[in-house]
Protein backbone atom coordinates (compact mmCIF):
# COMPACT_ATOMS: atom_id res chain seq x y z
CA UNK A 1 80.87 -27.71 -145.66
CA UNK A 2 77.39 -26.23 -144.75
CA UNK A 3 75.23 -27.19 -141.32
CA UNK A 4 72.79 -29.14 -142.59
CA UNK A 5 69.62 -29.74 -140.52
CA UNK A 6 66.82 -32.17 -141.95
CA UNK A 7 63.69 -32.72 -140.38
CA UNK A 8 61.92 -36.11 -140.11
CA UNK A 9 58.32 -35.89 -139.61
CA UNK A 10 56.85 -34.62 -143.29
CA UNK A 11 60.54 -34.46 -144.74
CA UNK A 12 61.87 -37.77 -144.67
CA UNK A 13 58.53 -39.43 -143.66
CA UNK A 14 55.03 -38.71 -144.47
CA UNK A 15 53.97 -39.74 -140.83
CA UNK A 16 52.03 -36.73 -140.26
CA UNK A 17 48.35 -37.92 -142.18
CA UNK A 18 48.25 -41.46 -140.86
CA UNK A 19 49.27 -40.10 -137.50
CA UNK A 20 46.90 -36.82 -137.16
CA UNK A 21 44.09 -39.97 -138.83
CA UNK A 22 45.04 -41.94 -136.07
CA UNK A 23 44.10 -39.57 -133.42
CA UNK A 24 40.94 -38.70 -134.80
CA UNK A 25 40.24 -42.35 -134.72
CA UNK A 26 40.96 -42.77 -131.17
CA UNK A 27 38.22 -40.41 -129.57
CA UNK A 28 40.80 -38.50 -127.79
CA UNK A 29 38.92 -34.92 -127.58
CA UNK A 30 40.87 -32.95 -130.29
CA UNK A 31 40.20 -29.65 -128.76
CA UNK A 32 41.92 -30.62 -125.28
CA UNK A 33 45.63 -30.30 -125.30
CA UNK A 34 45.69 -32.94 -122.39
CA UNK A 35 44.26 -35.93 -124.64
CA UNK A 36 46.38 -34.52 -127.47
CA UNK A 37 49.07 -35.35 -125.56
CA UNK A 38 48.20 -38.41 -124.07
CA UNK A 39 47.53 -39.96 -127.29
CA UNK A 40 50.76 -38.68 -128.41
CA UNK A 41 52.94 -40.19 -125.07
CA UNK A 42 51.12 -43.24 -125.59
CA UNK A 43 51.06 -43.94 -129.40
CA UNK A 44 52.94 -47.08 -130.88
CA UNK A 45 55.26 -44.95 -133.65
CA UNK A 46 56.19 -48.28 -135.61
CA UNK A 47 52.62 -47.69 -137.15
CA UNK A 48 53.80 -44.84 -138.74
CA UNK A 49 57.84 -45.15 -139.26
CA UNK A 50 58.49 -47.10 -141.70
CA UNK A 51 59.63 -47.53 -145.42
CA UNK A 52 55.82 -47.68 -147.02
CA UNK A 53 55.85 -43.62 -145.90
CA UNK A 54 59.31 -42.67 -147.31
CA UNK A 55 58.70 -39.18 -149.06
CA UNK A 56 59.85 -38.62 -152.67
CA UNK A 57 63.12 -41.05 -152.24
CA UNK A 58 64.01 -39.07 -149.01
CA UNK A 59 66.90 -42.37 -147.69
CA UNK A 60 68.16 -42.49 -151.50
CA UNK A 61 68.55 -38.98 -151.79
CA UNK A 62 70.42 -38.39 -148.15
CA UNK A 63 72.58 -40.62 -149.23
CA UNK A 64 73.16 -38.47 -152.27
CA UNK A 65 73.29 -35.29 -150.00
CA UNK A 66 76.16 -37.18 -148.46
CA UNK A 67 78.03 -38.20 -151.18
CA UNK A 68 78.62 -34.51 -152.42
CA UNK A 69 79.98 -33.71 -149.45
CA UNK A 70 78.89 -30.06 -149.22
CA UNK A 71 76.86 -30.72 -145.83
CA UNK A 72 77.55 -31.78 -142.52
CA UNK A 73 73.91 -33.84 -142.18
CA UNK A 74 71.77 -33.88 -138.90
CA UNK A 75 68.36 -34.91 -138.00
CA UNK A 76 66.77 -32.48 -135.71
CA UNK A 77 63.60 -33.65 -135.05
CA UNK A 78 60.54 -32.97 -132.67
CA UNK A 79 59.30 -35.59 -130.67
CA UNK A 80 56.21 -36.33 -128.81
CA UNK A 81 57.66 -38.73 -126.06
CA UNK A 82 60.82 -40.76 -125.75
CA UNK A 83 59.33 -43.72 -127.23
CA UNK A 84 58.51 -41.81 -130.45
CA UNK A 85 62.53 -40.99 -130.58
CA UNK A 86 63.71 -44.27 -130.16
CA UNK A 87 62.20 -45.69 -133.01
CA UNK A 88 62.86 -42.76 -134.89
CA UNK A 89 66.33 -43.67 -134.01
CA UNK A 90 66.22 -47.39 -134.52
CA UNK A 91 64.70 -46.32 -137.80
CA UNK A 92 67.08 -43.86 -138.82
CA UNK A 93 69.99 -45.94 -137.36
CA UNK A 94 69.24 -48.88 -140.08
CA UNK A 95 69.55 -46.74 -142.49
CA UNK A 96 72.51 -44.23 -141.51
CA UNK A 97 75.17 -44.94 -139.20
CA UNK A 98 77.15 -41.51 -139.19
CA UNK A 99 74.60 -38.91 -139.34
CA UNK A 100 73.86 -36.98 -135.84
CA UNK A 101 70.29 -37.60 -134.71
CA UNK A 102 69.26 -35.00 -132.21
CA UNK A 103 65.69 -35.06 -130.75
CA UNK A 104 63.71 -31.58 -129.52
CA UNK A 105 60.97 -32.05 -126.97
CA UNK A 106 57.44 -30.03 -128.80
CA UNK A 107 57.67 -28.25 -126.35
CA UNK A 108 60.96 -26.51 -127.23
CA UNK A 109 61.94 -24.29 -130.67
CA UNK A 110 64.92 -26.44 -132.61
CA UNK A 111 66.27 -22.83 -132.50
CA UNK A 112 66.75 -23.10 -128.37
CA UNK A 113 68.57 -26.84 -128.71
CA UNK A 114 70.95 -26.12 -131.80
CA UNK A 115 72.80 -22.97 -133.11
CA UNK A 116 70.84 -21.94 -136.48
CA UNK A 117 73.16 -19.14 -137.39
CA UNK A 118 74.07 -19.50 -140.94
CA UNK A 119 72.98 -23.17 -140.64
CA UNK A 120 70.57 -24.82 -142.71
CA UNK A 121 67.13 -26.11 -141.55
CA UNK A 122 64.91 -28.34 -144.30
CA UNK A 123 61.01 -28.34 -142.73
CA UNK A 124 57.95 -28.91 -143.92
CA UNK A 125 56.37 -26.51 -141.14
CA UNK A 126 56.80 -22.79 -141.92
CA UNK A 127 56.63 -21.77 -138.54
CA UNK A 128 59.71 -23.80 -137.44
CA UNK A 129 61.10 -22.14 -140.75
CA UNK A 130 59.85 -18.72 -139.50
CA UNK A 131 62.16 -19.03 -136.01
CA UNK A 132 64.86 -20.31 -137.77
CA UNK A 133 65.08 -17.60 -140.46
CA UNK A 134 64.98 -14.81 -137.22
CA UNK A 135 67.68 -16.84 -135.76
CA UNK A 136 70.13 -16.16 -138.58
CA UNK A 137 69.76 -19.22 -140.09
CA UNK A 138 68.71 -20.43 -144.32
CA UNK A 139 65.31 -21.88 -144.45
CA UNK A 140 64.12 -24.41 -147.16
CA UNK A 141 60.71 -25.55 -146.87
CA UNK A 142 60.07 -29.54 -148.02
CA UNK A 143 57.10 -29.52 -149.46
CA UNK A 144 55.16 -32.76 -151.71
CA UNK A 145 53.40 -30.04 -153.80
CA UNK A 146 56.17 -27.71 -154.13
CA UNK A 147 53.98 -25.06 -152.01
CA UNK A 148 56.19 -22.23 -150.85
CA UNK A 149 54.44 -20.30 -148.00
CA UNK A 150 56.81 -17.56 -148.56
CA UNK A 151 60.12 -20.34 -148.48
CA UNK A 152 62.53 -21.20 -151.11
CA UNK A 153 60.99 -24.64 -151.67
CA UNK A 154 62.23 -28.83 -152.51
CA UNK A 155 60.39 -31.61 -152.98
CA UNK A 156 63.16 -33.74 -153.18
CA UNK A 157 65.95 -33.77 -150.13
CA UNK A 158 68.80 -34.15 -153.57
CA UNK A 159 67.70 -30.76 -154.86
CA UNK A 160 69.80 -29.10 -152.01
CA UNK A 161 73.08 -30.32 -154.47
CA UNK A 162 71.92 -27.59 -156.79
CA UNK A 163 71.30 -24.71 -154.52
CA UNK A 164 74.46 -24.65 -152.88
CA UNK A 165 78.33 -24.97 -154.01
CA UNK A 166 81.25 -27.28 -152.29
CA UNK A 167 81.52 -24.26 -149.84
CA UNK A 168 78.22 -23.95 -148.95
CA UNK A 169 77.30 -20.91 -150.63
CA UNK A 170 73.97 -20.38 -152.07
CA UNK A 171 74.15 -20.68 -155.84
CA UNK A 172 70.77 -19.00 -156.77
């Protein structure tokens, strides 16, 4: 089985718009990281995590990823403050009661919190993708429009079943 590392934020959930329109709503000054932040340690998540923001089938097709049992499945996922992980958690909980859920403060590289050596990481932001792929580790970049930025590329979590065998190998 393969280390399998999904992200949440863009991967499993389109959060990301409504959020980023969210903060642009709330007159925070964009341009100064300390109401960035603010915002962010203060924001009510259940606005954003829930099942009308599902990307592309992304619960449906874990539960494929699972069911071929090539991957041993985590959620790493970046968080903002603790309140955004717990209902991340609650969220993901409801939905999958097996799967590892590890949160990584913004502040730190997923590279510093897990080992990424010959793991793989699934991320829609290429510069997470960029660490991980100096770290040793595969990078597959989720993206709606299939957009590469230089990254073998999904737009679908299931698609993984194709581009690796039962022993985690890369098949293309």
């Amino acid at each position: 089985m393969k280390r399998l590392y999904i992200d949440f934020d863009g991967v499993v959930m389109d959060s990301i718009p409504p959020l980023y329109d969210a903060l642009e709503k709330s007159g925070a000054n964009v341009n100064k990281e300390e109401e960035i932040r603010e915002f962010f340690s203060n924001y009510d998540y259940n606005n954003v995590i829930n099942d009308k923001l599902l990307l592309n089938d992304s619960i449906e097709c874990i539960n494929k990823l699972i069911e071929s049992k090539k991957f041993e499945i985590s959620f790493l996922t970046h968080v903002n403050s603790l309140a955004e992980g717990v209902v991340k958690v609650n969220y993901l909980r409801g939905h999958f009661k097996e799967i590892t859920i590890i949160m990584v403060p913004k502040e730190i590289s997923k590279t510093k919190v897990v080992h990424s050596e010959g793991a793989i990481l699934v991320d829609d932001y290429s510069g997470n993708l960029k660490e991980w792929e100096e770290n040793g580790g595969i990078a597959i970049r989720f993206s709606k429009d299939l957009e590469s930025a230089g990254y073998r590329v999904i737009n679908r979590l299931d698609q993984l079943i194709d581009m690796f065998d039962e022993d985690g190998n890369e098949t293309c």
